[in-house]
N, C-alpha and C. Protein backbone atom coordinates (compact mmCIF):
# COMPACT_ATOMS: atom_id res chain seq x y z
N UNK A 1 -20.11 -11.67 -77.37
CA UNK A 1 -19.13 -12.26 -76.49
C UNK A 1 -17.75 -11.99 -77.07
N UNK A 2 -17.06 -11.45 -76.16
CA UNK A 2 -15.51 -11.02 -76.87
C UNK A 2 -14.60 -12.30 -76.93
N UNK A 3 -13.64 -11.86 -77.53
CA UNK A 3 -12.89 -13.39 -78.14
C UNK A 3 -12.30 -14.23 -76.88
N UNK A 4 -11.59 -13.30 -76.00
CA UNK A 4 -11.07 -14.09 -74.85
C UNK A 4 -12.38 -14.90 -74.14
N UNK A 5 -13.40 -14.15 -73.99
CA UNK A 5 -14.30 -15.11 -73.55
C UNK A 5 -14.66 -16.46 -73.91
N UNK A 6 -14.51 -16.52 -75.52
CA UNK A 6 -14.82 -17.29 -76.41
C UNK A 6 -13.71 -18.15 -76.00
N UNK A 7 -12.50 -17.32 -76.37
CA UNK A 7 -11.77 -18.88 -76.18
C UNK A 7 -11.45 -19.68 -74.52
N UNK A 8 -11.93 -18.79 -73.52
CA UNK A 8 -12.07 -19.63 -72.17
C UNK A 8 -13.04 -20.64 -72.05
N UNK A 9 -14.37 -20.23 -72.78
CA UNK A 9 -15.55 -20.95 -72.88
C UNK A 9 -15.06 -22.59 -73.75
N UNK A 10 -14.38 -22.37 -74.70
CA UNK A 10 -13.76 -23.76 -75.49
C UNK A 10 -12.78 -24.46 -74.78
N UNK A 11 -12.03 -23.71 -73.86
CA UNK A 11 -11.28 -24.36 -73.34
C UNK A 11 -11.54 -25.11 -72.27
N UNK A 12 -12.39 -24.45 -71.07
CA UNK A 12 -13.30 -25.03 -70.32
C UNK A 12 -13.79 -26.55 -71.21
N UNK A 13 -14.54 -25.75 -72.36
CA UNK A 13 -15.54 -27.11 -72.49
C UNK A 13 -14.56 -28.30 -73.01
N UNK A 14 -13.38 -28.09 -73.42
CA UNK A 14 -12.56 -29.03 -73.84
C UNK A 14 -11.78 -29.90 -72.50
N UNK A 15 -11.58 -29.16 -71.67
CA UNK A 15 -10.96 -29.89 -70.42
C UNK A 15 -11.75 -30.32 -69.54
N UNK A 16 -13.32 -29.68 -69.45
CA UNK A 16 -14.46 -30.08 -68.34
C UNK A 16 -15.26 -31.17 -69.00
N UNK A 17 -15.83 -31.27 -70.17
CA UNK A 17 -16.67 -31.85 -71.25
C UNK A 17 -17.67 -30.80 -71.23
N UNK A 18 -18.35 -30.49 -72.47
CA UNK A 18 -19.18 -29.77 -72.40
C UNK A 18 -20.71 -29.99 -71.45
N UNK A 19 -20.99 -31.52 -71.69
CA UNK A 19 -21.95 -31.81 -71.24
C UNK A 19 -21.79 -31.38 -69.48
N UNK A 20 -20.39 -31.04 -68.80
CA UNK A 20 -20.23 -30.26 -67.61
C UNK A 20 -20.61 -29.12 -67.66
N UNK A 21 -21.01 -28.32 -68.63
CA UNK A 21 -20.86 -26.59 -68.65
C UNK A 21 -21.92 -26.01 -68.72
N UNK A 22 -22.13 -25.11 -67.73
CA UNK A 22 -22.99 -24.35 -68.24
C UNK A 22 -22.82 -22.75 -68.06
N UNK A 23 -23.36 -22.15 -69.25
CA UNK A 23 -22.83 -20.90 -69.03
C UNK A 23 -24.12 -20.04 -68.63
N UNK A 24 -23.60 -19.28 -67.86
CA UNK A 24 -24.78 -17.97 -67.04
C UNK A 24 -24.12 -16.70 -68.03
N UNK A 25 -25.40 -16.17 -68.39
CA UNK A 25 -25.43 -14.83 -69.05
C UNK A 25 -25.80 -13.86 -68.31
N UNK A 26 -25.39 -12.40 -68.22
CA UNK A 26 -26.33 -11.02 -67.93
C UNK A 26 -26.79 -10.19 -68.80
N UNK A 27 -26.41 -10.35 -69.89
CA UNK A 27 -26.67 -9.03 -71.14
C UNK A 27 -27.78 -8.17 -70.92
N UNK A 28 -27.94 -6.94 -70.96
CA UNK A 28 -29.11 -6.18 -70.98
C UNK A 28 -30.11 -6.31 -71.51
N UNK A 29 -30.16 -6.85 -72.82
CA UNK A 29 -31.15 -7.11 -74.01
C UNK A 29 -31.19 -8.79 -74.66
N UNK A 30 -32.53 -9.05 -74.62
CA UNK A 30 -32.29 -9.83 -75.58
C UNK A 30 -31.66 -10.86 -76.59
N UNK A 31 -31.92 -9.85 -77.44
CA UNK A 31 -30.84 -10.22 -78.51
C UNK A 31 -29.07 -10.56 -78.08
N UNK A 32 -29.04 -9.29 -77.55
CA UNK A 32 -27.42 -9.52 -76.99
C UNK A 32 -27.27 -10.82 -76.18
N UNK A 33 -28.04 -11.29 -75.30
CA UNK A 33 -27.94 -12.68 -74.94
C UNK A 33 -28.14 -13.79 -75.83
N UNK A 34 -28.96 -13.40 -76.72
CA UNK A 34 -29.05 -14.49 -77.97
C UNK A 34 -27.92 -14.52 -78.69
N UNK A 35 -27.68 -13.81 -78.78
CA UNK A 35 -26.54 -13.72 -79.83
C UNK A 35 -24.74 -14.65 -78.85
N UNK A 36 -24.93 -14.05 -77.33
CA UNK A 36 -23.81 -14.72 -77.04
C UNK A 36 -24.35 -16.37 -76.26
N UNK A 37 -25.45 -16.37 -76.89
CA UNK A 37 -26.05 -17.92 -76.44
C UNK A 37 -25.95 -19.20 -77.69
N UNK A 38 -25.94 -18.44 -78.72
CA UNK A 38 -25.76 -19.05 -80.00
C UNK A 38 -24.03 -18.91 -79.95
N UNK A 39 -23.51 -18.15 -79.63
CA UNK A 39 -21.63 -18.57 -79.91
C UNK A 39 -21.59 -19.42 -79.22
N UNK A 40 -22.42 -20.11 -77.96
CA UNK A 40 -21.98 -21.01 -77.43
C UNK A 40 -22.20 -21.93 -77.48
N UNK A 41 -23.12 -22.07 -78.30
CA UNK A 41 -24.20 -23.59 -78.83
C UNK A 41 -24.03 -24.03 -80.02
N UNK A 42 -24.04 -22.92 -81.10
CA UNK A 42 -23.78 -23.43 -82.17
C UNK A 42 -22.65 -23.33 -82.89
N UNK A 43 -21.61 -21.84 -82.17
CA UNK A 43 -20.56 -21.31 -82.77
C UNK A 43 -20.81 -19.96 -83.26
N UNK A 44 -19.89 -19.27 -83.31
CA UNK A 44 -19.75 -17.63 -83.27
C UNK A 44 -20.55 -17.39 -84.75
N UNK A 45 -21.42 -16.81 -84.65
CA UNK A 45 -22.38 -16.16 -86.10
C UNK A 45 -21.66 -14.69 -86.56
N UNK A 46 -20.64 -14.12 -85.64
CA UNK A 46 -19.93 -13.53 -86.60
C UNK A 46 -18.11 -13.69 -87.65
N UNK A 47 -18.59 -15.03 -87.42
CA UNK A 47 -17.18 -15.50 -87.87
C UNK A 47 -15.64 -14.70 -87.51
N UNK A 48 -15.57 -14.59 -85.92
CA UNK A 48 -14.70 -13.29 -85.87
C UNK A 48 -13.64 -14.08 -84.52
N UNK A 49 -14.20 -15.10 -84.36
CA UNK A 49 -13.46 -15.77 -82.69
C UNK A 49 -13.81 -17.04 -82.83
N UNK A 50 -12.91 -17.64 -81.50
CA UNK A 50 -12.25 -18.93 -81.59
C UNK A 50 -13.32 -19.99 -81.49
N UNK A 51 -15.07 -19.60 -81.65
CA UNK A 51 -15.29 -20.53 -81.48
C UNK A 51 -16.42 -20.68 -82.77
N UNK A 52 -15.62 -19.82 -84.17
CA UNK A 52 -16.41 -20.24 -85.25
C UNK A 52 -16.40 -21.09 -85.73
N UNK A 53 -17.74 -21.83 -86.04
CA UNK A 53 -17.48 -23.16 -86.70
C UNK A 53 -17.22 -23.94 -85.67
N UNK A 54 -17.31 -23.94 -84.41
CA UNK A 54 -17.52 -24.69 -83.41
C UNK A 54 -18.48 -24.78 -82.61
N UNK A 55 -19.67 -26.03 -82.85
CA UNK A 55 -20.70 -26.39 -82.11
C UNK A 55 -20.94 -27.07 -81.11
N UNK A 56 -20.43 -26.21 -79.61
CA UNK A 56 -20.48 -27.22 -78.39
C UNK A 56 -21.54 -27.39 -77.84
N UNK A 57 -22.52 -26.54 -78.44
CA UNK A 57 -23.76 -27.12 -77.88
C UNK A 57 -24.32 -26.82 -75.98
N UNK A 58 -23.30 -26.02 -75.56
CA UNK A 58 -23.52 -26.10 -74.43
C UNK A 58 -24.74 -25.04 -73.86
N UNK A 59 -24.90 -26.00 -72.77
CA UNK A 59 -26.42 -24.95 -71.66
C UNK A 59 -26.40 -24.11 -71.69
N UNK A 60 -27.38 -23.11 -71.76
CA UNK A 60 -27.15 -21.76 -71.66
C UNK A 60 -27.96 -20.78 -71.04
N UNK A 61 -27.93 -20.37 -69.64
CA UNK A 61 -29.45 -19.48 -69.16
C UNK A 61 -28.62 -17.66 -69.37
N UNK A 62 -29.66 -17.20 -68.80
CA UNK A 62 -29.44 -15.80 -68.17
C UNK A 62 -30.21 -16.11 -67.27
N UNK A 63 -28.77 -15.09 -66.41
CA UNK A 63 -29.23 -15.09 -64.68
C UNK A 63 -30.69 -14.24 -64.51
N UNK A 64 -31.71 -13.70 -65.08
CA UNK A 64 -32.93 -13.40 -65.04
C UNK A 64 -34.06 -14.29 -65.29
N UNK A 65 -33.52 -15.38 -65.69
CA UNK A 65 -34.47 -16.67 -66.00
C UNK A 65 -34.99 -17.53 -65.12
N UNK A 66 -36.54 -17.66 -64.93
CA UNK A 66 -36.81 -18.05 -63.95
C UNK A 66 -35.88 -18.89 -62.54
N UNK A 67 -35.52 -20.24 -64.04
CA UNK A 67 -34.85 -21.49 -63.46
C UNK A 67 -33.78 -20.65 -62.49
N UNK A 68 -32.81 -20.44 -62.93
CA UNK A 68 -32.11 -19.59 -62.34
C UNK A 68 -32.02 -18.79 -61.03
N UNK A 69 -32.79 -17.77 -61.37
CA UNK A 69 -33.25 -16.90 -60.42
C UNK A 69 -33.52 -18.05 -58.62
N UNK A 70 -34.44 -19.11 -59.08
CA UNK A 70 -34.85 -20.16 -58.59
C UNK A 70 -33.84 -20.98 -57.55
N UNK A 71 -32.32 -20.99 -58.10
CA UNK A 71 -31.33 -21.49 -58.14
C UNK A 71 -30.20 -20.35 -56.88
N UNK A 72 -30.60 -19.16 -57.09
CA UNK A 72 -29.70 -18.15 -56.35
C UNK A 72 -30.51 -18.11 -54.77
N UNK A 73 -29.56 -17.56 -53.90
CA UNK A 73 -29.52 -17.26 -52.51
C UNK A 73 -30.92 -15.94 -52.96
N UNK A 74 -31.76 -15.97 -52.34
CA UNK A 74 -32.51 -14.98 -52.12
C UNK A 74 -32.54 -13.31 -51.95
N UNK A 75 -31.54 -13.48 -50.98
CA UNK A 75 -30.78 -12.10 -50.66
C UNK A 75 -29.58 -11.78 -51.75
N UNK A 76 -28.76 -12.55 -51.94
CA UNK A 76 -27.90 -12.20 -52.99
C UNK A 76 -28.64 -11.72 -54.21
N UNK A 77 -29.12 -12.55 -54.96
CA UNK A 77 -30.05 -12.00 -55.66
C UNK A 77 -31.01 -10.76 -55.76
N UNK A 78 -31.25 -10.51 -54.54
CA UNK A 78 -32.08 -9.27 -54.12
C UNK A 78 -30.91 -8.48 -54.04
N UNK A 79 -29.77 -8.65 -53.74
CA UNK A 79 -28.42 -7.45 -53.66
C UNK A 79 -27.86 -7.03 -55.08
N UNK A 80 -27.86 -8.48 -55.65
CA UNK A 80 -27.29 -8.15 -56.88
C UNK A 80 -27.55 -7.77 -58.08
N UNK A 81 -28.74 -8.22 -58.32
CA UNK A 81 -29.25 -8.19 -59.79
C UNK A 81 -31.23 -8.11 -59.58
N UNK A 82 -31.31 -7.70 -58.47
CA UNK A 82 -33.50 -7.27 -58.51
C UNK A 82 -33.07 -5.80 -59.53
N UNK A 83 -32.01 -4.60 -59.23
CA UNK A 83 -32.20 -3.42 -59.28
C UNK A 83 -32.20 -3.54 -60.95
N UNK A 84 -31.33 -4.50 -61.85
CA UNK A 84 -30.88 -4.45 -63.42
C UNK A 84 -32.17 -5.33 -63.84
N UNK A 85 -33.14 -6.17 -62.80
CA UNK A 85 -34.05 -6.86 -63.21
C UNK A 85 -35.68 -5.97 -63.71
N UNK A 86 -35.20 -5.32 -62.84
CA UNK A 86 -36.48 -3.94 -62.57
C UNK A 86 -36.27 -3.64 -64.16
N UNK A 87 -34.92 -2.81 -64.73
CA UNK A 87 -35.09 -2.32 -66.14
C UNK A 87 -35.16 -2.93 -67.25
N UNK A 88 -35.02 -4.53 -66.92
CA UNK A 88 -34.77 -5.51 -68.32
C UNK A 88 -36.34 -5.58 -68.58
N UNK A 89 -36.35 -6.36 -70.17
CA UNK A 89 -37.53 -7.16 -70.62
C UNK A 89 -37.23 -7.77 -70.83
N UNK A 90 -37.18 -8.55 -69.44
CA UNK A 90 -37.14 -10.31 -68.74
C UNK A 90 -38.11 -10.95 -70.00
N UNK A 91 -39.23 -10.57 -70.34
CA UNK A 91 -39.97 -11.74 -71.03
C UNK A 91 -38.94 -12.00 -72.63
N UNK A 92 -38.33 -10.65 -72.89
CA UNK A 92 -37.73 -10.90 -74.28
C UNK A 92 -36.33 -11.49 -73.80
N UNK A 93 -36.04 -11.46 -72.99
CA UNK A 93 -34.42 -12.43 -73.00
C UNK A 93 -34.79 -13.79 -72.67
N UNK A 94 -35.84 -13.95 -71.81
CA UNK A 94 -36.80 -15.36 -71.57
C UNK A 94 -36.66 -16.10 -73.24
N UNK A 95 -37.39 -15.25 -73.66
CA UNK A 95 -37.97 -15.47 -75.26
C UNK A 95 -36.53 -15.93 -76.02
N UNK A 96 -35.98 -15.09 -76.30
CA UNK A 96 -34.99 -15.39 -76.85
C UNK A 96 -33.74 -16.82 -76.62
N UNK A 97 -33.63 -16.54 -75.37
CA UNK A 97 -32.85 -17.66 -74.81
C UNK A 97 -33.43 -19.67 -74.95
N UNK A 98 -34.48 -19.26 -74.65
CA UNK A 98 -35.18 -20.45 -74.59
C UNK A 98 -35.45 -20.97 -76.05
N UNK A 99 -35.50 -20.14 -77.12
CA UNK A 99 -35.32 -20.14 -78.63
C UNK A 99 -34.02 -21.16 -78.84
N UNK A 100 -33.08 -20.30 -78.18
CA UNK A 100 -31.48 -20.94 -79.04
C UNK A 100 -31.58 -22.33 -77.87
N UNK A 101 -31.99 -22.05 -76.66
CA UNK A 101 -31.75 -23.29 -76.06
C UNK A 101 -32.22 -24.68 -76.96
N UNK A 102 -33.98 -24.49 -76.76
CA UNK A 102 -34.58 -25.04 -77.81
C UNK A 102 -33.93 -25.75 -79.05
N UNK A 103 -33.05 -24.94 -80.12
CA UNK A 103 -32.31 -24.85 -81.40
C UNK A 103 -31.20 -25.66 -81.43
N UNK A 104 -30.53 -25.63 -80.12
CA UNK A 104 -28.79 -25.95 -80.50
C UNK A 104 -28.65 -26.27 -79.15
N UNK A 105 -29.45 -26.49 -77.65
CA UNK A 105 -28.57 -27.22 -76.75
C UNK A 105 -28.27 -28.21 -76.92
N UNK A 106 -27.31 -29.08 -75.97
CA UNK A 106 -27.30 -30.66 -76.45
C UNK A 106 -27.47 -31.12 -75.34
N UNK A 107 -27.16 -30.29 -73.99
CA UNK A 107 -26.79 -31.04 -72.23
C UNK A 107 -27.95 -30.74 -71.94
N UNK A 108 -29.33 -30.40 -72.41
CA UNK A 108 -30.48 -30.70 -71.60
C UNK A 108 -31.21 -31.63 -70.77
């Protein structure tokens, strides 16, 4: 997650409450969603942006996650994101996400 992101995400959670926030991911992989699921829960693991050392703890899916998916217009979904769903391994960003959720949400 790049820094401006980082610091919209703190700022949000500072003016909304966190327990308001939740953030939707797309990352291609995995990991790359883990990784920007943990800056948001527990604080940046590369000590490099505004939200190191800051644990907001907040929700965190990717838009390929069941719940989610569950949650979108049918057709939109089928417009927007079936074609990037086709090439992901949905079960490893599943996996992963539900890990850090598990680890460090707090608004569950």
């Amino acid at each position: 997650m790049d820094l401006e992101n980082q610091k919209r995400v703190k700022e949000f959670a500072e003016q909304y409450g966190a327990e308001n926030i939740v953030v939707l991911l797309g990352a291609a992989e995995g990991e790359a969603s883990g990784l920007a699921a943990e800056t948001v829960t527990a604080g940046d693991p590369t000590y490099a942006g505004p939200l190191t050392g800051v644990s907001l703890g907040l929700t965190v899916y990717h838009i390929c996650e069941p719940e989610i998916k569950a949650e979108v217009d049918e057709g939109v979904y089928e417009d927007q994101i079936s074609m990037m769903e086709m090439v992901l391994d949905v079960d490893d960003i599943v996996n992963e996400m539900s890990g850090i959720r598990d680890q460090y949400c707090k608004y569950l």
